[in-house]
PDB file of N, CA and C in Angstrom:
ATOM      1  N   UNK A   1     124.962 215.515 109.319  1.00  0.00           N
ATOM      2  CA  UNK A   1     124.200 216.713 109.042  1.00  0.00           C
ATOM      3  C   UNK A   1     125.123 217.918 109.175  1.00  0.00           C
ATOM      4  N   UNK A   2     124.885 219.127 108.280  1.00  0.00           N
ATOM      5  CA  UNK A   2     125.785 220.055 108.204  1.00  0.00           C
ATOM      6  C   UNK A   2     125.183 220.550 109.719  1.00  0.00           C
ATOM      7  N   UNK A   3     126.689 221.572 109.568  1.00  0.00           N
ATOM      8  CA  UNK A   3     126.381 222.724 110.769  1.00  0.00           C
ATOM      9  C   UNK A   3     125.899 224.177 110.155  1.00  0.00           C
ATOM     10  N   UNK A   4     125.070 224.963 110.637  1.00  0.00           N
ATOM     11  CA  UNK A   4     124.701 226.105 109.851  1.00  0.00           C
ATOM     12  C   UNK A   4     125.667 227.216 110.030  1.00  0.00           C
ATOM     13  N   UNK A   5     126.076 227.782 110.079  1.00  0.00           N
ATOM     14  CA  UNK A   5     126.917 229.392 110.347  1.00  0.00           C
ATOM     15  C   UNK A   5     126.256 229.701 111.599  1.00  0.00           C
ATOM     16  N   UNK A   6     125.048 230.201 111.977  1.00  0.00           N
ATOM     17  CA  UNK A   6     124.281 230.816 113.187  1.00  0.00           C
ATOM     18  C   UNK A   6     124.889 229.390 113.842  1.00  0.00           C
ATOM     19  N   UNK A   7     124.414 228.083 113.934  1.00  0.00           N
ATOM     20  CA  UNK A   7     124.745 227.148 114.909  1.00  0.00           C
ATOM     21  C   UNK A   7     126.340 227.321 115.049  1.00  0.00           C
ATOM     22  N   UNK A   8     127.026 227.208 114.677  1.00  0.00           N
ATOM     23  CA  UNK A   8     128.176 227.365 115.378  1.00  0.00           C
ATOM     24  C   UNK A   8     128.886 228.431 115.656  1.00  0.00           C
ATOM     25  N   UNK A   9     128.205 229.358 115.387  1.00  0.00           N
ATOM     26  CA  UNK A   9     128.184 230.842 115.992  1.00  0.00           C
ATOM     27  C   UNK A   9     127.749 231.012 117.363  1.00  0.00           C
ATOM     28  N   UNK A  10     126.681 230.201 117.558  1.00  0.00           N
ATOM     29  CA  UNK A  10     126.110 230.070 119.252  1.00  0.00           C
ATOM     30  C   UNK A  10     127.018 228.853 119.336  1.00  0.00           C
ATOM     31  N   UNK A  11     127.219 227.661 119.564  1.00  0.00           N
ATOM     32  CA  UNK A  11     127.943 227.322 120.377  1.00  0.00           C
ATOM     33  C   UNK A  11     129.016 227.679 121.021  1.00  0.00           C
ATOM     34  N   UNK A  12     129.782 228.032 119.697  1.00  0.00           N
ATOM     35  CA  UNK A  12     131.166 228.522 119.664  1.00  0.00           C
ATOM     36  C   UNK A  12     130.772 229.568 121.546  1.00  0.00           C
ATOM     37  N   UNK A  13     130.101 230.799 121.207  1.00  0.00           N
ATOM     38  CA  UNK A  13     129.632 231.888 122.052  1.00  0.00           C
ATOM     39  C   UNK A  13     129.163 231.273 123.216  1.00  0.00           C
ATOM     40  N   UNK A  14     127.964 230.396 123.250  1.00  0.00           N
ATOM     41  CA  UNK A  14     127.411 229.508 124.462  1.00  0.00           C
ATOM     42  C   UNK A  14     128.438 228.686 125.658  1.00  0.00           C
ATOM     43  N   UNK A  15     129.682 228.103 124.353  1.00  0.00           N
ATOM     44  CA  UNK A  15     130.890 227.318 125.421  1.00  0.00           C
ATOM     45  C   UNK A  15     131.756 228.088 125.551  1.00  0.00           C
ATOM     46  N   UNK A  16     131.794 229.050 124.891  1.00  0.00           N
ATOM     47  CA  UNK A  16     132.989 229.856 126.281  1.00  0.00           C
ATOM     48  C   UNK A  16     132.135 230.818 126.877  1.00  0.00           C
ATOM     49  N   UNK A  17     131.225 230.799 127.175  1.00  0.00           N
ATOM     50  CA  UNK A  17     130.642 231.279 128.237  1.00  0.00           C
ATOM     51  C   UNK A  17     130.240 230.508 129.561  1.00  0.00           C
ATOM     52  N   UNK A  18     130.367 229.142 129.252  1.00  0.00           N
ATOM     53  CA  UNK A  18     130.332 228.408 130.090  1.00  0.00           C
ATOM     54  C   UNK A  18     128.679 227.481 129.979  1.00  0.00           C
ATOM     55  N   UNK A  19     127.839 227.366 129.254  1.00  0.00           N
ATOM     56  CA  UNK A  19     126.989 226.568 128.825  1.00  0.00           C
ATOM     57  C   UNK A  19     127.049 225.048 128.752  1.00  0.00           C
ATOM     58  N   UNK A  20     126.155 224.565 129.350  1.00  0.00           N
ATOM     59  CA  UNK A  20     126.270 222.937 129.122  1.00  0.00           C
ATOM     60  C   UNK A  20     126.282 222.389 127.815  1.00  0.00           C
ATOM     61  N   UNK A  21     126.444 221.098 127.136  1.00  0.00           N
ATOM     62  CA  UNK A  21     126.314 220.571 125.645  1.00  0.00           C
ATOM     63  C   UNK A  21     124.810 220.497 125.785  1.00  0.00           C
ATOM     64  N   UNK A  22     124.186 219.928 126.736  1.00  0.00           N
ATOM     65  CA  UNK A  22     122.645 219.824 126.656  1.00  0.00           C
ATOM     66  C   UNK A  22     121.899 221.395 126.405  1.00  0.00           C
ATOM     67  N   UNK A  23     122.347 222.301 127.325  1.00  0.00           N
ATOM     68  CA  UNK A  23     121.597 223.728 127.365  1.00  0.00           C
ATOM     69  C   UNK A  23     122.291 224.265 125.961  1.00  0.00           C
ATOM     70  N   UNK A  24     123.086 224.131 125.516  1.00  0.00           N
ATOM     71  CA  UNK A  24     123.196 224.517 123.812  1.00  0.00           C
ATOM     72  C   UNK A  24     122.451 224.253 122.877  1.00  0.00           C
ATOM     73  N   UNK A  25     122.265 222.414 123.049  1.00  0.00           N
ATOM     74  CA  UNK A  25     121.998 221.567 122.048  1.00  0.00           C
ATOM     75  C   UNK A  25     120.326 222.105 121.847  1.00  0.00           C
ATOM     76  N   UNK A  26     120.048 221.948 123.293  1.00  0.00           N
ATOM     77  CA  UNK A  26     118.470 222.546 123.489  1.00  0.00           C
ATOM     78  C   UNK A  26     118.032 223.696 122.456  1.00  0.00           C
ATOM     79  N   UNK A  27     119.064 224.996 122.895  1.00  0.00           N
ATOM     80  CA  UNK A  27     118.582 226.228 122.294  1.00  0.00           C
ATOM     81  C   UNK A  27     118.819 226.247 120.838  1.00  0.00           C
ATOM     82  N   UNK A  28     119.824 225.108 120.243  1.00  0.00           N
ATOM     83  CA  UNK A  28     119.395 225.217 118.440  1.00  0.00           C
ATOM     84  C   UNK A  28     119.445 224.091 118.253  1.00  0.00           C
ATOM     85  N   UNK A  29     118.468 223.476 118.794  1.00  0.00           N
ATOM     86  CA  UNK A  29     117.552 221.856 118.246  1.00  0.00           C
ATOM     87  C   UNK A  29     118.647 221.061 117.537  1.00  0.00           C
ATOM     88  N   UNK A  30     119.571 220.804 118.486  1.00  0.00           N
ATOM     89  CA  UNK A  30     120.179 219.313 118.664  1.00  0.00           C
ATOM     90  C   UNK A  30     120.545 218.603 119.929  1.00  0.00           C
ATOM     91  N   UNK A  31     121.446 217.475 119.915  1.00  0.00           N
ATOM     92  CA  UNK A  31     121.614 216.704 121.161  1.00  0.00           C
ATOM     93  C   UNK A  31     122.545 217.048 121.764  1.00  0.00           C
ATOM     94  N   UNK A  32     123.039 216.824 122.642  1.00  0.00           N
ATOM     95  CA  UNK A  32     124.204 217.199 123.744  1.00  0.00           C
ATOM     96  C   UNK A  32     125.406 216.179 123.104  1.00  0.00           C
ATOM     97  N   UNK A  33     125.663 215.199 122.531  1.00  0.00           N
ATOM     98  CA  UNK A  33     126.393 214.795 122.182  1.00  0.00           C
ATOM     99  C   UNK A  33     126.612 214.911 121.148  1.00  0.00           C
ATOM    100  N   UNK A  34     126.079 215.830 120.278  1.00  0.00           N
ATOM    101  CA  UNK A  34     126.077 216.264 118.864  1.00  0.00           C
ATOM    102  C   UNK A  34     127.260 217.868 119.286  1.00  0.00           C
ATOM    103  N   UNK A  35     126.620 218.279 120.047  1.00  0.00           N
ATOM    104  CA  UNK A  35     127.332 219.335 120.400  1.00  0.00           C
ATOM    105  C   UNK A  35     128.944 218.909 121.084  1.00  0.00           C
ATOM    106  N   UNK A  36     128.946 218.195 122.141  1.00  0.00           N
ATOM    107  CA  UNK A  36     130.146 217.591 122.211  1.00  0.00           C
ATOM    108  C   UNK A  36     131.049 217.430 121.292  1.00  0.00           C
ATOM    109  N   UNK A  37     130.252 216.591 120.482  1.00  0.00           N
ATOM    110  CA  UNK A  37     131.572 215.731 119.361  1.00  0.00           C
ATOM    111  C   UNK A  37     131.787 217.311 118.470  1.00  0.00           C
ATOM    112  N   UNK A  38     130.809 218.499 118.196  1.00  0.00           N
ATOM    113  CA  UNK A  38     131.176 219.271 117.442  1.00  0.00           C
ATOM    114  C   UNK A  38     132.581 220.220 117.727  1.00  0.00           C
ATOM    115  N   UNK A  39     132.172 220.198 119.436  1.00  0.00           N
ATOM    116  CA  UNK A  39     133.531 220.599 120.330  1.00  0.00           C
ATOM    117  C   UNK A  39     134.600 220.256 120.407  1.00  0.00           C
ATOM    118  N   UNK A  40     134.587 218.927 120.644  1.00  0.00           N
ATOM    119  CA  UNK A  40     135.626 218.010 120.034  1.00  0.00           C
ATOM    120  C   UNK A  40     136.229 218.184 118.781  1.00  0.00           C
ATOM    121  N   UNK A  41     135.860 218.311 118.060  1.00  0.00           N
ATOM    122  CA  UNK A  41     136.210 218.063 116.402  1.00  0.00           C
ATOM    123  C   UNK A  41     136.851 219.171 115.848  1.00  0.00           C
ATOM    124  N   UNK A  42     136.279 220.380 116.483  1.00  0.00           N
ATOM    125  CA  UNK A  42     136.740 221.733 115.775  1.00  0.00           C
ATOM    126  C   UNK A  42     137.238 222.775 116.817  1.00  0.00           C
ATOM    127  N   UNK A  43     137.962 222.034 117.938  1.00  0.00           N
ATOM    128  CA  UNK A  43     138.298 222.618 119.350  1.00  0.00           C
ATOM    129  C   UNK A  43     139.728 223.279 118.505  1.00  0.00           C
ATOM    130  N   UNK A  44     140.385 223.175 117.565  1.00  0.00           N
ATOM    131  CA  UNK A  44     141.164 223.941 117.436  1.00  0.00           C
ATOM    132  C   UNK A  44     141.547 225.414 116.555  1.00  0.00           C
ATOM    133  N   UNK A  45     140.435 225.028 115.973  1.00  0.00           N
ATOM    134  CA  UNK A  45     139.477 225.970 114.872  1.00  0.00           C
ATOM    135  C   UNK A  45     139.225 227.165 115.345  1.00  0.00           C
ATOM    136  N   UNK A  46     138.599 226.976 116.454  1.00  0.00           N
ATOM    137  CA  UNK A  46     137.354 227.818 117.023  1.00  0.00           C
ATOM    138  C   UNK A  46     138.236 228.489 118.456  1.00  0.00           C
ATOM    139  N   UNK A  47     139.008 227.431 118.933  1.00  0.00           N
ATOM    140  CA  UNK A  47     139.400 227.933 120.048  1.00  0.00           C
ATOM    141  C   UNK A  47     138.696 227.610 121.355  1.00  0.00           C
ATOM    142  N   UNK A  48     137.989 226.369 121.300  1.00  0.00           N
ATOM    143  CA  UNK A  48     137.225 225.664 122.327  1.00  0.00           C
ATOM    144  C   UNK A  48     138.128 225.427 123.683  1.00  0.00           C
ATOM    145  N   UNK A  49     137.747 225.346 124.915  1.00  0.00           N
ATOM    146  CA  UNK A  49     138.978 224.251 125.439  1.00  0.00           C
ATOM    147  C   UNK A  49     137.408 223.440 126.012  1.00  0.00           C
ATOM    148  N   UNK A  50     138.096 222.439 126.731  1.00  0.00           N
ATOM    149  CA  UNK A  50     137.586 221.282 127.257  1.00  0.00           C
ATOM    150  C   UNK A  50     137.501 221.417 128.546  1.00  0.00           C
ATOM    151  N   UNK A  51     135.808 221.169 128.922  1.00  0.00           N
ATOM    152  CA  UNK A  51     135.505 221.219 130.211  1.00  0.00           C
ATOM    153  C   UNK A  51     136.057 220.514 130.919  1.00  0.00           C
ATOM    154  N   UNK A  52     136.070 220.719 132.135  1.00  0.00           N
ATOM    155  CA  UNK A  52     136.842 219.875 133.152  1.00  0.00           C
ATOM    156  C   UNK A  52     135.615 219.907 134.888  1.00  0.00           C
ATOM    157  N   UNK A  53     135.485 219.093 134.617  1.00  0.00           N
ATOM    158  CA  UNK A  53     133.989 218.654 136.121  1.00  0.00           C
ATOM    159  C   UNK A  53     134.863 218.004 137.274  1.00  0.00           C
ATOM    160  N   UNK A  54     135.440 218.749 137.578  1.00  0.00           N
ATOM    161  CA  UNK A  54     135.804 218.051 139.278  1.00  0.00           C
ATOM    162  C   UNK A  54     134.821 218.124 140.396  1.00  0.00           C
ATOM    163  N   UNK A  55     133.542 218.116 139.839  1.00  0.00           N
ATOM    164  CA  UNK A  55     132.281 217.696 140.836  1.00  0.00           C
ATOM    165  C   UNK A  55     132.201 216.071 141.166  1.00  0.00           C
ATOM    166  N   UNK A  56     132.168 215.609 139.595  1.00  0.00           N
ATOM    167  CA  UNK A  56     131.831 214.213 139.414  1.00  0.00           C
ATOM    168  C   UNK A  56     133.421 213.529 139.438  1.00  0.00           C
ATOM    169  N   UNK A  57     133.358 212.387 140.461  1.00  0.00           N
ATOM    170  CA  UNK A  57     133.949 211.529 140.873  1.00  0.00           C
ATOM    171  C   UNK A  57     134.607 210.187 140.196  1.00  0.00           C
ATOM    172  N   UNK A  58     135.712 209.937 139.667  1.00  0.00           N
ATOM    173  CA  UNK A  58     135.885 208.504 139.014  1.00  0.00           C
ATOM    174  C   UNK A  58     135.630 207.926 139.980  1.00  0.00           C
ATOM    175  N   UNK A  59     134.704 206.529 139.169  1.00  0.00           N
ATOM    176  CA  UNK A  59     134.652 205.550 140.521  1.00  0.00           C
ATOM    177  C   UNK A  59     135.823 204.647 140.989  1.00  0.00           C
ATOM    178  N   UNK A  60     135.608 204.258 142.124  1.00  0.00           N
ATOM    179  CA  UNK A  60     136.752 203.147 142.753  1.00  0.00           C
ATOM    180  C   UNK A  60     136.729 202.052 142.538  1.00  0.00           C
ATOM    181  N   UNK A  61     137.929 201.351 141.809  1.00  0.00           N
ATOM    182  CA  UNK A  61     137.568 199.976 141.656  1.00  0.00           C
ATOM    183  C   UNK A  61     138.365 199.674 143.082  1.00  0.00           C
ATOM    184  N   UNK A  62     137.284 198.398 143.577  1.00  0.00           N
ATOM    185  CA  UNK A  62     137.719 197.859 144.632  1.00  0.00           C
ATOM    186  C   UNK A  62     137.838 196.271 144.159  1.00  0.00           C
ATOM    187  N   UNK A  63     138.707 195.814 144.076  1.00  0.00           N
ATOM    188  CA  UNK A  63     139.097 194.089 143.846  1.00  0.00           C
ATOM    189  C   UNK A  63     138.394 193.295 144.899  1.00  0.00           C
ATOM    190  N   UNK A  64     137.869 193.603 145.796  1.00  0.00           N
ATOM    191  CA  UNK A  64     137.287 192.427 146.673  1.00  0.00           C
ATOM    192  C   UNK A  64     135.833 192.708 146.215  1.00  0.00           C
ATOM    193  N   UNK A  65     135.227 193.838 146.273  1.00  0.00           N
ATOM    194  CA  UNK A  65     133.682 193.713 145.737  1.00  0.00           C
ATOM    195  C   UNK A  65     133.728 192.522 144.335  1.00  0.00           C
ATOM    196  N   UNK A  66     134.452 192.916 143.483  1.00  0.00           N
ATOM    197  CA  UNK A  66     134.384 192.036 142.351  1.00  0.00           C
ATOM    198  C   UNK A  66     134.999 190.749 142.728  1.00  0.00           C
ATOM    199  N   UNK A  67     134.155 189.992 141.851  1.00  0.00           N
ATOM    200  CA  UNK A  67     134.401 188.489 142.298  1.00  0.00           C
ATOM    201  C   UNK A  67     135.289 187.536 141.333  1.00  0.00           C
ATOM    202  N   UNK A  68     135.329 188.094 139.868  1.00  0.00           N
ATOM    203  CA  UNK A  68     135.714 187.600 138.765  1.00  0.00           C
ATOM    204  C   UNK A  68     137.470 188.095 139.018  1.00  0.00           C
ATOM    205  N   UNK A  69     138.038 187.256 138.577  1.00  0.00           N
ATOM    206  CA  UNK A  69     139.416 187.469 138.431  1.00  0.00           C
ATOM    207  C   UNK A  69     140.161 187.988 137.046  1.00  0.00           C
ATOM    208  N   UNK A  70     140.878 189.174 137.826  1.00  0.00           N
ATOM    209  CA  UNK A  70     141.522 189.766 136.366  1.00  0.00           C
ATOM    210  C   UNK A  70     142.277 188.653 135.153  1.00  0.00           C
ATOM    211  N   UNK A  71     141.092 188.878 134.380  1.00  0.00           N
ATOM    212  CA  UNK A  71     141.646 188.464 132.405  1.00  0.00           C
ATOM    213  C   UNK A  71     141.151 187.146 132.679  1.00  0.00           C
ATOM    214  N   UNK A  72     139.936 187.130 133.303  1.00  0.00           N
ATOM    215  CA  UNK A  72     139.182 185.654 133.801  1.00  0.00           C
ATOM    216  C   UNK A  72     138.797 185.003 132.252  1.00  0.00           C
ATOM    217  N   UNK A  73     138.568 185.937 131.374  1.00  0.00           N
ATOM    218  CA  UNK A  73     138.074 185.625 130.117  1.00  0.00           C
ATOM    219  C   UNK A  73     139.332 184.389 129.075  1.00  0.00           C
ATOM    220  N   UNK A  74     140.608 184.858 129.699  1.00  0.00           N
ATOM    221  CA  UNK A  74     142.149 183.755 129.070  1.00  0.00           C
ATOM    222  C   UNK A  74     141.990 182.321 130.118  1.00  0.00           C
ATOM    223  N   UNK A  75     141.085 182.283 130.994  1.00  0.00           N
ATOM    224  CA  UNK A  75     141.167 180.939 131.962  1.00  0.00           C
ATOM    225  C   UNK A  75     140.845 179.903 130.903  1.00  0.00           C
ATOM    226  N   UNK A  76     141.409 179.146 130.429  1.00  0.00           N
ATOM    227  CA  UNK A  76     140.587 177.983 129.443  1.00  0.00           C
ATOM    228  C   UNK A  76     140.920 176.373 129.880  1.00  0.00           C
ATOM    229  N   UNK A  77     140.856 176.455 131.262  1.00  0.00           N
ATOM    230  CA  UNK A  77     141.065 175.136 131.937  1.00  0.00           C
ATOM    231  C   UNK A  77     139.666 174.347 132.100  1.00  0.00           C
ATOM    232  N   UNK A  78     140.049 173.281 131.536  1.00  0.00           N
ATOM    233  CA  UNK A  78     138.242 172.545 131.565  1.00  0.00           C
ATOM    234  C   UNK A  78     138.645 171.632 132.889  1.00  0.00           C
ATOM    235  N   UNK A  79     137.278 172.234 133.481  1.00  0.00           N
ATOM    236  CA  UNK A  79     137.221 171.709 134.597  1.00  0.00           C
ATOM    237  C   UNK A  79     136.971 170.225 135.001  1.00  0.00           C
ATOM    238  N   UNK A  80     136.078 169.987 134.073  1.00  0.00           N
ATOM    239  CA  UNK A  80     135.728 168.449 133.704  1.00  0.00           C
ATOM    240  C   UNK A  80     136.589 167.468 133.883  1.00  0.00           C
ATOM    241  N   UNK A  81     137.683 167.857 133.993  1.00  0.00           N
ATOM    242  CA  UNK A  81     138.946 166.529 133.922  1.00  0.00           C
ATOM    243  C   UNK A  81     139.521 166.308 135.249  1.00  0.00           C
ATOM    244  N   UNK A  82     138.831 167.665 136.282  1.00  0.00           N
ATOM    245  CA  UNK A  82     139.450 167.237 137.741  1.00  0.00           C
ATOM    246  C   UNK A  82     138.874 165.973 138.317  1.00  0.00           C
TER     247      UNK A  82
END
């Protein structure tokens, strides 16, 4: 779906003001990931930069919680023959 002139006139305005993709998408009736990928796509155009959330946390992989062994999926030993 096209973008209109007014719509990317407010985003453009909305993200560097600091606006969420959802609280954009909201105010001219689209999705938050519509708005994203539009950010994405034309971040050099427009002069976007890319949020950065050091609220939210990568998670930890911990190797002992998991039980499966790394690249368990290449094991092709049939067990049947022990």
């Amino acid at each position: 779906m096209r973008w209109e002139k007014w719509e990317v006139k407010q985003v453009v305005t909305l993200w560097k003001q600091g606006a969420s993709s959802g609280e954009i998408g909201g105010l001219i009736g689209r999705t938050g990931g519509q708005v994203r990928s539009f950010v994405k796509n034309n971040r050099d155009r427009y002069g976007l930069e890319p949020k950065t959330d050091d609220s939210i946390a990568a998670p930890n992989y911990d190797p002992d919680y998991y039980y499966l062994p790394k690249y368990h999926w290449l094991i092709r030993k049939s067990w049947s023959d022990m």
